[in-house]
ModelCIF file with pLDDT and N, C-alpha, C, O atoms, coordinates in Angstrom:
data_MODEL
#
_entry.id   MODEL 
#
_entity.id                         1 
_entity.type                       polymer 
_entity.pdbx_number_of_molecules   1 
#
_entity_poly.entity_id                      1 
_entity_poly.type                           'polypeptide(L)' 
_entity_poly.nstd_linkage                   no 
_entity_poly.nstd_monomer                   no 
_entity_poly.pdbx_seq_one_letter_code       
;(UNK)(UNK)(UNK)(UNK)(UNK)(UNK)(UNK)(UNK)(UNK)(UNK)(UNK)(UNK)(UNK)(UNK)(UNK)(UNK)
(UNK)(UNK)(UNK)(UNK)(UNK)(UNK)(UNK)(UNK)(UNK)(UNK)(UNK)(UNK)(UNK)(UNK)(UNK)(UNK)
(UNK)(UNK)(UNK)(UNK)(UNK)(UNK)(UNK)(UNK)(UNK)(UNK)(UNK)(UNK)(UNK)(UNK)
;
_entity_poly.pdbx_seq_one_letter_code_can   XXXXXXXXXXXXXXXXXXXXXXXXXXXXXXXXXXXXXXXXXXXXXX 
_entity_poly.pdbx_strand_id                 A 
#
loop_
_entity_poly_seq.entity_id 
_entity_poly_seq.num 
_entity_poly_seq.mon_id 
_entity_poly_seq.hetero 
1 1  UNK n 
1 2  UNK n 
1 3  UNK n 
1 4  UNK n 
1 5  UNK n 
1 6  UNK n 
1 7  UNK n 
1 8  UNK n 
1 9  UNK n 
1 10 UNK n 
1 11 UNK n 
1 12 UNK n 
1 13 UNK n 
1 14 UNK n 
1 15 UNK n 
1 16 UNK n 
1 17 UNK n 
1 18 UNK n 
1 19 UNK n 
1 20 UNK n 
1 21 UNK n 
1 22 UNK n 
1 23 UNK n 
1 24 UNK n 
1 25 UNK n 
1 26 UNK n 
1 27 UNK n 
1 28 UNK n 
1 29 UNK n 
1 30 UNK n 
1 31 UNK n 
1 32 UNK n 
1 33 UNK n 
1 34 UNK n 
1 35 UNK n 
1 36 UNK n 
1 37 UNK n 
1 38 UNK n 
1 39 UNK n 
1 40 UNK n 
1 41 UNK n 
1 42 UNK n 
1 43 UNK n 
1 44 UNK n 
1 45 UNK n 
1 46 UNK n 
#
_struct_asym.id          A 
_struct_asym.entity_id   1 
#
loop_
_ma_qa_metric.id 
_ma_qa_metric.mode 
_ma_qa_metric.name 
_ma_qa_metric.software_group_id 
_ma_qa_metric.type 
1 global pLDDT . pLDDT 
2 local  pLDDT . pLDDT 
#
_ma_qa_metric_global.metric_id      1 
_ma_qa_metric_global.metric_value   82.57 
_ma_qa_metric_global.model_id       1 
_ma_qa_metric_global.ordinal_id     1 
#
loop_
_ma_qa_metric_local.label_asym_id 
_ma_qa_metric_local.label_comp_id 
_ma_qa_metric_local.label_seq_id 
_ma_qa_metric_local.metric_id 
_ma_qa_metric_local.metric_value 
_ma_qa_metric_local.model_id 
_ma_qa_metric_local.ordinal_id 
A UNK 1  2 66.00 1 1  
A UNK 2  2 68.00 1 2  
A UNK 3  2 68.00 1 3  
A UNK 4  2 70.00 1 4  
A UNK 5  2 75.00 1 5  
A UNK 6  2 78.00 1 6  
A UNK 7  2 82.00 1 7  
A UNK 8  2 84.00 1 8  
A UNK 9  2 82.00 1 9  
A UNK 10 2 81.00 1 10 
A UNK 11 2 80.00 1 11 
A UNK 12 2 81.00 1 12 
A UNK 13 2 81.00 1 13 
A UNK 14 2 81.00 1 14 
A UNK 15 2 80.00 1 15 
A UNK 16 2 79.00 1 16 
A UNK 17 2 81.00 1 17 
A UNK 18 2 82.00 1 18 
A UNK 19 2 87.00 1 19 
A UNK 20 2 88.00 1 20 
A UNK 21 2 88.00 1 21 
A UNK 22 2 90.00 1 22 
A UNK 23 2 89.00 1 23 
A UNK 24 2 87.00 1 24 
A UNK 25 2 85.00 1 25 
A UNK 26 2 83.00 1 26 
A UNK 27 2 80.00 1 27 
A UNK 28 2 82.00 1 28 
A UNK 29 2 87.00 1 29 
A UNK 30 2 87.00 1 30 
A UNK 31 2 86.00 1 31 
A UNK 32 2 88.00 1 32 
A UNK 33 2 88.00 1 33 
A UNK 34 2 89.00 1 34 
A UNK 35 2 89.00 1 35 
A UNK 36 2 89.00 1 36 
A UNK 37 2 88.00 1 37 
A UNK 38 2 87.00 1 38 
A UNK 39 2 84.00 1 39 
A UNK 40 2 85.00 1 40 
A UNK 41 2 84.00 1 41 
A UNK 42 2 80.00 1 42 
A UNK 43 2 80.00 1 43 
A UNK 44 2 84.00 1 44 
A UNK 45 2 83.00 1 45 
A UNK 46 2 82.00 1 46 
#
loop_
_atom_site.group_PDB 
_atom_site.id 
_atom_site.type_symbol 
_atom_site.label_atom_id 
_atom_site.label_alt_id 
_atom_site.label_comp_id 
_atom_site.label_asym_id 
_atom_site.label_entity_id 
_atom_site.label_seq_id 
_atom_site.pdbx_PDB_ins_code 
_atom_site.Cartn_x 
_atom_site.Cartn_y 
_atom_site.Cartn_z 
_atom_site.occupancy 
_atom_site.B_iso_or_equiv 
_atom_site.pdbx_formal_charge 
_atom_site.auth_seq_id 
_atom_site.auth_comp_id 
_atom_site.auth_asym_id 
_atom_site.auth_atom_id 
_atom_site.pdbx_PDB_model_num 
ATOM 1   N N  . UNK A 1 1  ? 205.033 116.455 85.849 1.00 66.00 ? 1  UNK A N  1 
ATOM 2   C CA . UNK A 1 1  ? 205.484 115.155 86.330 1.00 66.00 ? 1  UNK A CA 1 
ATOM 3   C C  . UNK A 1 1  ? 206.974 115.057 86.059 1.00 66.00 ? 1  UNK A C  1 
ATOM 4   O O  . UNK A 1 1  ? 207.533 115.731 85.194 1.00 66.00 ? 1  UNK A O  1 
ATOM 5   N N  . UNK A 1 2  ? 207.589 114.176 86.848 1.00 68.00 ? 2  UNK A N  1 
ATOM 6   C CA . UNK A 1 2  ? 209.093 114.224 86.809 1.00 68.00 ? 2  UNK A CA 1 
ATOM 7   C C  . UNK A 1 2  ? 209.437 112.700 86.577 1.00 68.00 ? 2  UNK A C  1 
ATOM 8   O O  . UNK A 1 2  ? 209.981 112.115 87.514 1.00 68.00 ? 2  UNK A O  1 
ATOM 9   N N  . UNK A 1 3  ? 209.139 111.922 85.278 1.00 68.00 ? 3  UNK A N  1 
ATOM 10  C CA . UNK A 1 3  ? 209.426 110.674 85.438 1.00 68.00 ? 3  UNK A CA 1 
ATOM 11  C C  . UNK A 1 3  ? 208.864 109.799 86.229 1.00 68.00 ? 3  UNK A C  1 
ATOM 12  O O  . UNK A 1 3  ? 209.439 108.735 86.461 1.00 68.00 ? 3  UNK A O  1 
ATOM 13  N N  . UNK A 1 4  ? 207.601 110.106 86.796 1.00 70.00 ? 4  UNK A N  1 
ATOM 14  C CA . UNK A 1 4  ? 207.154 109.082 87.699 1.00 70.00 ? 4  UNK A CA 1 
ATOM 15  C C  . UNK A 1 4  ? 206.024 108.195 87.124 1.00 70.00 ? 4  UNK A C  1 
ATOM 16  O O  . UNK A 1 4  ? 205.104 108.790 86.564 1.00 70.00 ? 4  UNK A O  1 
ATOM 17  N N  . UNK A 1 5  ? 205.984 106.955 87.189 1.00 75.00 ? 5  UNK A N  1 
ATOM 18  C CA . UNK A 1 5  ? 205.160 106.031 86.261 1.00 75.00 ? 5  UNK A CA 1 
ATOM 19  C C  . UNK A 1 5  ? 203.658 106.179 87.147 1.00 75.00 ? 5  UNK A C  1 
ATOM 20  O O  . UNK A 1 5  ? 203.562 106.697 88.259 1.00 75.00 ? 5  UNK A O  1 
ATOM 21  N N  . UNK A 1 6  ? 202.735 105.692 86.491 1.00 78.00 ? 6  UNK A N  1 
ATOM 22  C CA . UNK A 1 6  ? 201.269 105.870 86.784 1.00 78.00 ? 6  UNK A CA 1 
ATOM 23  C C  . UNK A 1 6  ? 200.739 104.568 87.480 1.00 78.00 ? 6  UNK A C  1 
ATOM 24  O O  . UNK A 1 6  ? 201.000 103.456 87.019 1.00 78.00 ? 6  UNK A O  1 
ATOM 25  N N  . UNK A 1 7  ? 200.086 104.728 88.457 1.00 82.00 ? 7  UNK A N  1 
ATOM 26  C CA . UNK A 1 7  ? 199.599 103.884 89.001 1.00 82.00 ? 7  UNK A CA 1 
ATOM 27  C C  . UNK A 1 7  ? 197.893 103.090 88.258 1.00 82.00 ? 7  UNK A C  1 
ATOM 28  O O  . UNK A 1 7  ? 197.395 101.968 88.178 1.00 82.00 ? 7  UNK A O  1 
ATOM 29  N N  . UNK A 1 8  ? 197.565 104.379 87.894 1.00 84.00 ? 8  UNK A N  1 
ATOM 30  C CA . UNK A 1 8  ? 196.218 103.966 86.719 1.00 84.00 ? 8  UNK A CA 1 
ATOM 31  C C  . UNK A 1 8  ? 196.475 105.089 85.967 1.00 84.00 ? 8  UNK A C  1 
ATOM 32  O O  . UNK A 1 8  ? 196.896 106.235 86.126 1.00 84.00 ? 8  UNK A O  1 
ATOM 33  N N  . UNK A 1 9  ? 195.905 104.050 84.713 1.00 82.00 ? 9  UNK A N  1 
ATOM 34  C CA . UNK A 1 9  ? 196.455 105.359 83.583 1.00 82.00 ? 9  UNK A CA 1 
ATOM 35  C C  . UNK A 1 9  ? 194.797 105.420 82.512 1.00 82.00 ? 9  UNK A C  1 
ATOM 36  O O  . UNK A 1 9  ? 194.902 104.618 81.583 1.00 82.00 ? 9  UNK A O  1 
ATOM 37  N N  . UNK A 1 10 ? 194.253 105.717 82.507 1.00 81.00 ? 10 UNK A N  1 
ATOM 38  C CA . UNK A 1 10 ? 193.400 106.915 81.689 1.00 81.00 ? 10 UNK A CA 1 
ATOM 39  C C  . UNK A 1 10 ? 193.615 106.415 80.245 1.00 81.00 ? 10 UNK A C  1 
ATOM 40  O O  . UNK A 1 10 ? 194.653 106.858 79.754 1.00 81.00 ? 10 UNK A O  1 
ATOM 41  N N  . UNK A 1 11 ? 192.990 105.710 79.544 1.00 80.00 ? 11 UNK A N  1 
ATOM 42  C CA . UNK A 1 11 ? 193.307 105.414 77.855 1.00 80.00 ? 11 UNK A CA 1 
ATOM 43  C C  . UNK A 1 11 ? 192.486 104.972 77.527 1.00 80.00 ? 11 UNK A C  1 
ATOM 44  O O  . UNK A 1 11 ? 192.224 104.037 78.285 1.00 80.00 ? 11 UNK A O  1 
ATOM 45  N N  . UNK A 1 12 ? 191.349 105.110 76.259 1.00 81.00 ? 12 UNK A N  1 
ATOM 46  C CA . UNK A 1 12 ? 190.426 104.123 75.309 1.00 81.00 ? 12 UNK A CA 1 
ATOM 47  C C  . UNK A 1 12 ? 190.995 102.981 75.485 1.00 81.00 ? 12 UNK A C  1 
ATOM 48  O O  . UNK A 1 12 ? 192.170 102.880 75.131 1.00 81.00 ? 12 UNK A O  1 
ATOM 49  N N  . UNK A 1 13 ? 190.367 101.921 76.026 1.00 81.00 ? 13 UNK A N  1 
ATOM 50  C CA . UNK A 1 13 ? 190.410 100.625 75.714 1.00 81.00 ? 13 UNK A CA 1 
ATOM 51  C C  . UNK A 1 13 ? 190.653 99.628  74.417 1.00 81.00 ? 13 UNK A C  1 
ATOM 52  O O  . UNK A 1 13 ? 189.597 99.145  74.824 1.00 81.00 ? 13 UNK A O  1 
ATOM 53  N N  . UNK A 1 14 ? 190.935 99.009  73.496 1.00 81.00 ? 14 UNK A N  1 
ATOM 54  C CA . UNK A 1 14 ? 190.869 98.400  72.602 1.00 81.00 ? 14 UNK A CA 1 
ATOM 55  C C  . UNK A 1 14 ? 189.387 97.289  72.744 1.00 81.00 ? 14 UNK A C  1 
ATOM 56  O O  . UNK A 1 14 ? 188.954 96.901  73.829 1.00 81.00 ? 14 UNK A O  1 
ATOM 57  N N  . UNK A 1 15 ? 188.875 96.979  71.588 1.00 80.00 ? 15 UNK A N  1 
ATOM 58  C CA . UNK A 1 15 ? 187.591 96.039  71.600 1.00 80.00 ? 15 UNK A CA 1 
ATOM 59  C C  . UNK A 1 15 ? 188.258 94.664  72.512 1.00 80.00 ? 15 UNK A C  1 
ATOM 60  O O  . UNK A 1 15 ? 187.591 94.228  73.449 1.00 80.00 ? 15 UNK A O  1 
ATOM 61  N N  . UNK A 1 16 ? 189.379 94.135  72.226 1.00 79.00 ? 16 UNK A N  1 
ATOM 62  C CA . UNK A 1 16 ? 189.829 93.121  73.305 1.00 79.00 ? 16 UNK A CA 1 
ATOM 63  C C  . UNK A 1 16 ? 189.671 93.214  74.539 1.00 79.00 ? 16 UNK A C  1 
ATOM 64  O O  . UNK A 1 16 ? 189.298 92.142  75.017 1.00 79.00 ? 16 UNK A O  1 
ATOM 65  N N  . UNK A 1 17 ? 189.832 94.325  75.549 1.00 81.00 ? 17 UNK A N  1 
ATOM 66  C CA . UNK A 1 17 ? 190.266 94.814  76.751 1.00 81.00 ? 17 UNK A CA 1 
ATOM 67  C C  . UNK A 1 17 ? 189.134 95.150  77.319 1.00 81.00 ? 17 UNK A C  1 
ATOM 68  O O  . UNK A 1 17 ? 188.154 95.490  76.657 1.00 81.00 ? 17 UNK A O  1 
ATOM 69  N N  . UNK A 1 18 ? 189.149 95.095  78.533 1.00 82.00 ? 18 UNK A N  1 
ATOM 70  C CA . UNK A 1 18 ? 187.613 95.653  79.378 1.00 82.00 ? 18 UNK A CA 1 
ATOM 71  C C  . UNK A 1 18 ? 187.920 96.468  79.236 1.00 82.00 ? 18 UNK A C  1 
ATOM 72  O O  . UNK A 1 18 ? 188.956 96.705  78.615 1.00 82.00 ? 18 UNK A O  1 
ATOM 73  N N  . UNK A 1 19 ? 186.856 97.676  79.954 1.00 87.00 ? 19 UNK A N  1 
ATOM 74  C CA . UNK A 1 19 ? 186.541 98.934  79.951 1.00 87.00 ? 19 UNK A CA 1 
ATOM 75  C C  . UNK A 1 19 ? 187.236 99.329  81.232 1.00 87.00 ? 19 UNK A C  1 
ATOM 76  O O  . UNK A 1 19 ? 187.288 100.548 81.391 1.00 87.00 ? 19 UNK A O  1 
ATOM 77  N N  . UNK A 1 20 ? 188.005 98.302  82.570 1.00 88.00 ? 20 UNK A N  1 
ATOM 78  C CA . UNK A 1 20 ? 188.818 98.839  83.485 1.00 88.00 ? 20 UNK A CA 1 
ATOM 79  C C  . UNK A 1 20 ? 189.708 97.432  83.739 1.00 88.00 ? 20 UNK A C  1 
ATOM 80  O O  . UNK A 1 20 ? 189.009 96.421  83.808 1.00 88.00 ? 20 UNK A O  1 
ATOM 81  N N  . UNK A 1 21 ? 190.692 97.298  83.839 1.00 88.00 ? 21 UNK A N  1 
ATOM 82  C CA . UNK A 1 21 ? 191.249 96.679  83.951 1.00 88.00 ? 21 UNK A CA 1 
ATOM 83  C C  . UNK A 1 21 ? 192.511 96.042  84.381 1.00 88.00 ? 21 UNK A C  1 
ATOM 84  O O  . UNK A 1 21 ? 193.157 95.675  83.400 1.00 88.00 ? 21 UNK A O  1 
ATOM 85  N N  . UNK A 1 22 ? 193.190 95.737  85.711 1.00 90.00 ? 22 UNK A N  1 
ATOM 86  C CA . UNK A 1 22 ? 194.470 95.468  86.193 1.00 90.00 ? 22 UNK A CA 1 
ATOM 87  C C  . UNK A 1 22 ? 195.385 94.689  85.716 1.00 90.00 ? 22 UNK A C  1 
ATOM 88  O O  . UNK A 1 22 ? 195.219 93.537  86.116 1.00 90.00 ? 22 UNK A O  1 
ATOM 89  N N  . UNK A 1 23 ? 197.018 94.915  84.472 1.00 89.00 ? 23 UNK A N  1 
ATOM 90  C CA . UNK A 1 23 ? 197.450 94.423  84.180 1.00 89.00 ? 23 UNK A CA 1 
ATOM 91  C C  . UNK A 1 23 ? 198.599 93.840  85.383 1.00 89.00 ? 23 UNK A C  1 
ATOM 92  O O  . UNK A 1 23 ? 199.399 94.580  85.956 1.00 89.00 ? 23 UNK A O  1 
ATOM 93  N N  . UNK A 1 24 ? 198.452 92.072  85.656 1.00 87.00 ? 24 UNK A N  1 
ATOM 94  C CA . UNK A 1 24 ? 198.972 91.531  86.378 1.00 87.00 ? 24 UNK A CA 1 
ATOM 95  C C  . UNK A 1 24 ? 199.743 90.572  85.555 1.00 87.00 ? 24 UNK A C  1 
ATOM 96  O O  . UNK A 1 24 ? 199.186 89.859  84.721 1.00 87.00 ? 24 UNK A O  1 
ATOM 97  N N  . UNK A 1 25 ? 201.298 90.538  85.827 1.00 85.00 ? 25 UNK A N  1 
ATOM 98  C CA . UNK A 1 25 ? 201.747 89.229  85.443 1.00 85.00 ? 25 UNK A CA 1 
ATOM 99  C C  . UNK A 1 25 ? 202.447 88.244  86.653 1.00 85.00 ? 25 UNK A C  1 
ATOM 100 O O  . UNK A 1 25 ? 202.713 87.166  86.123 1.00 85.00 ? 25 UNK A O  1 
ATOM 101 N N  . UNK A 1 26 ? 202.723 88.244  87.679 1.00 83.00 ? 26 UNK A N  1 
ATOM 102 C CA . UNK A 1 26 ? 203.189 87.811  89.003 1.00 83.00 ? 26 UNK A CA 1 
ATOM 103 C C  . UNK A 1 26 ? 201.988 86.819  89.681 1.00 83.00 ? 26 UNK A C  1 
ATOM 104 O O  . UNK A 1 26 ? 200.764 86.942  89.713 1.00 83.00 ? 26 UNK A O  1 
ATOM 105 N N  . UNK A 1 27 ? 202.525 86.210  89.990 1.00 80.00 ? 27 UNK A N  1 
ATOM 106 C CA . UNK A 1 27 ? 201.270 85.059  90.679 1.00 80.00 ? 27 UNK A CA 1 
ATOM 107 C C  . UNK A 1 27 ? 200.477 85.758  91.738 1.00 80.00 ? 27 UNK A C  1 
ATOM 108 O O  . UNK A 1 27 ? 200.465 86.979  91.898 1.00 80.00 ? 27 UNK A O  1 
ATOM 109 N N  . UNK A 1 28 ? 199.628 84.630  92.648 1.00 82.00 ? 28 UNK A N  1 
ATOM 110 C CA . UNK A 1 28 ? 198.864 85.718  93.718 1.00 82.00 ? 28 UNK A CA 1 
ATOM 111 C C  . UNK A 1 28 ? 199.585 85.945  94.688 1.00 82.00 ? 28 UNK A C  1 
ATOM 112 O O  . UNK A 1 28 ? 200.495 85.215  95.082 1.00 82.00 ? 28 UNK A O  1 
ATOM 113 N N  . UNK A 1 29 ? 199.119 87.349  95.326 1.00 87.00 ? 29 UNK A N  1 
ATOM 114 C CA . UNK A 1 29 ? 199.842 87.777  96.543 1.00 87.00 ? 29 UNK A CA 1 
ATOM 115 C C  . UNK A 1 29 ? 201.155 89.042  95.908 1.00 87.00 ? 29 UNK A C  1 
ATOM 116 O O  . UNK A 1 29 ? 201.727 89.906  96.573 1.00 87.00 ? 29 UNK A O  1 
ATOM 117 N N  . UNK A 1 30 ? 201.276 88.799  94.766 1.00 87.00 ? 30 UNK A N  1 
ATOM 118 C CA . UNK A 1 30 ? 202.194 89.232  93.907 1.00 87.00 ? 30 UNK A CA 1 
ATOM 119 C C  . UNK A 1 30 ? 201.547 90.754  93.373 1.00 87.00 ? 30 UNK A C  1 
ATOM 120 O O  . UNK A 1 30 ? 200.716 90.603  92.477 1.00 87.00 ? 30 UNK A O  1 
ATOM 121 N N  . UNK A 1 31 ? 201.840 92.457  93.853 1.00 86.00 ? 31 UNK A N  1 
ATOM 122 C CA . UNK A 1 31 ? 201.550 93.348  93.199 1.00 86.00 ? 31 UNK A CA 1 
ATOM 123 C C  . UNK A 1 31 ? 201.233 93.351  91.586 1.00 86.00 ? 31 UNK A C  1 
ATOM 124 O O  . UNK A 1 31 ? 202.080 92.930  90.799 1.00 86.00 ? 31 UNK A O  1 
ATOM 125 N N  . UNK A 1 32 ? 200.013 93.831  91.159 1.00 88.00 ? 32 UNK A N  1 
ATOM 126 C CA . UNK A 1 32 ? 199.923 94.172  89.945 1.00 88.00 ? 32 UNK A CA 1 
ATOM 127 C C  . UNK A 1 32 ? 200.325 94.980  89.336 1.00 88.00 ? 32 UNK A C  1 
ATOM 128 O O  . UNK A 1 32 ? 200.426 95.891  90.157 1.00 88.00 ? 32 UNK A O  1 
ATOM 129 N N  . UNK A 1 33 ? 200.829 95.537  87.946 1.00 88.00 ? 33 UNK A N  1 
ATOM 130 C CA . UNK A 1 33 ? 201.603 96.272  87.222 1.00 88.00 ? 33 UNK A CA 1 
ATOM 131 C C  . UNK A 1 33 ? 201.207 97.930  87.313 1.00 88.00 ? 33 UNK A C  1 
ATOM 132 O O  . UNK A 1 33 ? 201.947 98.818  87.736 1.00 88.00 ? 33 UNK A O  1 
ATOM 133 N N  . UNK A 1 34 ? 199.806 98.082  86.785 1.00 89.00 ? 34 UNK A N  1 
ATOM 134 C CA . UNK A 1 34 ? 198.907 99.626  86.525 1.00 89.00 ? 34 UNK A CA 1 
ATOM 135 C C  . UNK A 1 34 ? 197.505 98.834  86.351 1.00 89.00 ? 34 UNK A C  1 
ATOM 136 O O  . UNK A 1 34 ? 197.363 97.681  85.946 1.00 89.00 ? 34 UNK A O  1 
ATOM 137 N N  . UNK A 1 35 ? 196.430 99.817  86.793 1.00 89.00 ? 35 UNK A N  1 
ATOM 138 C CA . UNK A 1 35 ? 195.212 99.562  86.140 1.00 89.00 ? 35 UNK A CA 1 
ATOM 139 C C  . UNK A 1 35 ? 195.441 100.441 85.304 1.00 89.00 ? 35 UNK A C  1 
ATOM 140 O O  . UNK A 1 35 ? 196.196 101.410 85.223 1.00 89.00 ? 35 UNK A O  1 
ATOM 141 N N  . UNK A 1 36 ? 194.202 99.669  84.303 1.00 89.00 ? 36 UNK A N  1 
ATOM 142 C CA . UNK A 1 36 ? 193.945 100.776 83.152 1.00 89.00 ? 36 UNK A CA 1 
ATOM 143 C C  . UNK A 1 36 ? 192.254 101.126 82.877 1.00 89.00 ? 36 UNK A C  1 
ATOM 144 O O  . UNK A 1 36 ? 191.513 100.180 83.144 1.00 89.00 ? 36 UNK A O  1 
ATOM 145 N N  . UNK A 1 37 ? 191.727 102.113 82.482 1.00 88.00 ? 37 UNK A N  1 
ATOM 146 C CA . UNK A 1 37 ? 190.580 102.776 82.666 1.00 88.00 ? 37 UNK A CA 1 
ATOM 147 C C  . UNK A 1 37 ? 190.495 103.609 81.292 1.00 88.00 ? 37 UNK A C  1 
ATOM 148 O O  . UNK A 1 37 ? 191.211 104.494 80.823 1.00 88.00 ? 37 UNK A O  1 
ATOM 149 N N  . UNK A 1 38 ? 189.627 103.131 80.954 1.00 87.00 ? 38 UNK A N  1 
ATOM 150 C CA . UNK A 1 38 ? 188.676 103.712 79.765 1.00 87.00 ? 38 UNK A CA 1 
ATOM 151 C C  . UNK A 1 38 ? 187.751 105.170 80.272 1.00 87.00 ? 38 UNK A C  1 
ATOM 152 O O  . UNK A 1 38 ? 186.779 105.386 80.997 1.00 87.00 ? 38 UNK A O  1 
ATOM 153 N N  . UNK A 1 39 ? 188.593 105.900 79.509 1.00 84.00 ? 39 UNK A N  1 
ATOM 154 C CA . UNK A 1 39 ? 187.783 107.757 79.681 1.00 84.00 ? 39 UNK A CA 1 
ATOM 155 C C  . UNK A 1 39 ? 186.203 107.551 79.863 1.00 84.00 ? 39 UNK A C  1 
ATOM 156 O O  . UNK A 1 39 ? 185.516 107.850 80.840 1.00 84.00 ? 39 UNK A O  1 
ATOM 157 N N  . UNK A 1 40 ? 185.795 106.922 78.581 1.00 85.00 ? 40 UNK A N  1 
ATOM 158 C CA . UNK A 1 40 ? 184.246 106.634 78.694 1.00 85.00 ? 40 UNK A CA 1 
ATOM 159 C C  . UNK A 1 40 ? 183.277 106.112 80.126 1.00 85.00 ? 40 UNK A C  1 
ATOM 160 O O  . UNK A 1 40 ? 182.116 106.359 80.452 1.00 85.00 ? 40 UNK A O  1 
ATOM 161 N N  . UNK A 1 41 ? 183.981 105.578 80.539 1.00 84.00 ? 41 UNK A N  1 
ATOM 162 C CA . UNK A 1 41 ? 183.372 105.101 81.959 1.00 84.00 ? 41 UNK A CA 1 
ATOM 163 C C  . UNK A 1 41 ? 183.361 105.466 82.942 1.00 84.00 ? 41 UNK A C  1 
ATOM 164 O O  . UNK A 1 41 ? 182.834 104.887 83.892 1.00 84.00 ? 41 UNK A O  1 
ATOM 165 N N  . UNK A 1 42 ? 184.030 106.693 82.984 1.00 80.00 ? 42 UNK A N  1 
ATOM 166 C CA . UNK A 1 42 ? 184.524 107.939 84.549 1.00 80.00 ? 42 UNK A CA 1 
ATOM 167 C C  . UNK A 1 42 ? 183.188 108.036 85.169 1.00 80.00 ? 42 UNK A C  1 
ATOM 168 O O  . UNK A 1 42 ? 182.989 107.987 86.383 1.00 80.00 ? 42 UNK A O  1 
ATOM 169 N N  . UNK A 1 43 ? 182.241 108.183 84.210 1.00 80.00 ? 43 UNK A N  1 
ATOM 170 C CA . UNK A 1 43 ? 181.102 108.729 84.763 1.00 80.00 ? 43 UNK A CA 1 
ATOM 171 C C  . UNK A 1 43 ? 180.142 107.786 85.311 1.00 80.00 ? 43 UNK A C  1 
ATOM 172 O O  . UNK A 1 43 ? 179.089 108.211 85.785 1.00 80.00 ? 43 UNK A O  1 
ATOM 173 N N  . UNK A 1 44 ? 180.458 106.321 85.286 1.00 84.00 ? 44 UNK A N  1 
ATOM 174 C CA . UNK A 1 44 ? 179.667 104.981 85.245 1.00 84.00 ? 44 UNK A CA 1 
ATOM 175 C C  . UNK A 1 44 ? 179.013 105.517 86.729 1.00 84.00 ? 44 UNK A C  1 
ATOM 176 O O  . UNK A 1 44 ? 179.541 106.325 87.492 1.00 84.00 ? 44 UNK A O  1 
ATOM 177 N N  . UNK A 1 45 ? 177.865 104.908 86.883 1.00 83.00 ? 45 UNK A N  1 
ATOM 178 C CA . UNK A 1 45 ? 177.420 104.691 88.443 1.00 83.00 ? 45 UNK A CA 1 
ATOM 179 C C  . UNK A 1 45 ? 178.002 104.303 89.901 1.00 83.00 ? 45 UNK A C  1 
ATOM 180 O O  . UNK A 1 45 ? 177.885 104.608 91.088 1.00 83.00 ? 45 UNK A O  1 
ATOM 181 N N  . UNK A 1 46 ? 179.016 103.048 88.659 1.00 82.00 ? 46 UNK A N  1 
ATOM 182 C CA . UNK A 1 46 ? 179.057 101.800 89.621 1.00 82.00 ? 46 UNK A CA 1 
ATOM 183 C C  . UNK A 1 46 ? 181.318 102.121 89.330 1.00 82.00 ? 46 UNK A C  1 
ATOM 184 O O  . UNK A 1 46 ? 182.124 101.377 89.888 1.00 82.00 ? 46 UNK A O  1 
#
């Protein structure tokens, strides 16, 4: 990689945080920052 930021990034969750989750701070209509995704759940069904 050459400096390029992640669109979803792959990390254990903290007990606060879902298990997938889109950090947004911009109102609606407004792009969200990165999702983030808990390793453990790659394999979920759903």
């Amino acid at each position: 990689a050459s400096g390029e930021t992640s669109d979803v990034t792959i990390r254990p969750q903290t007990k606060a945080e879902p298990s997938i989750w889109t950090q947004q701070y911009a109102g609606c209509g407004e792009s969200g920052e990165q999702i983030f995704v808990d390793p453990d759940i790659l394999g979920r069904e759903t």
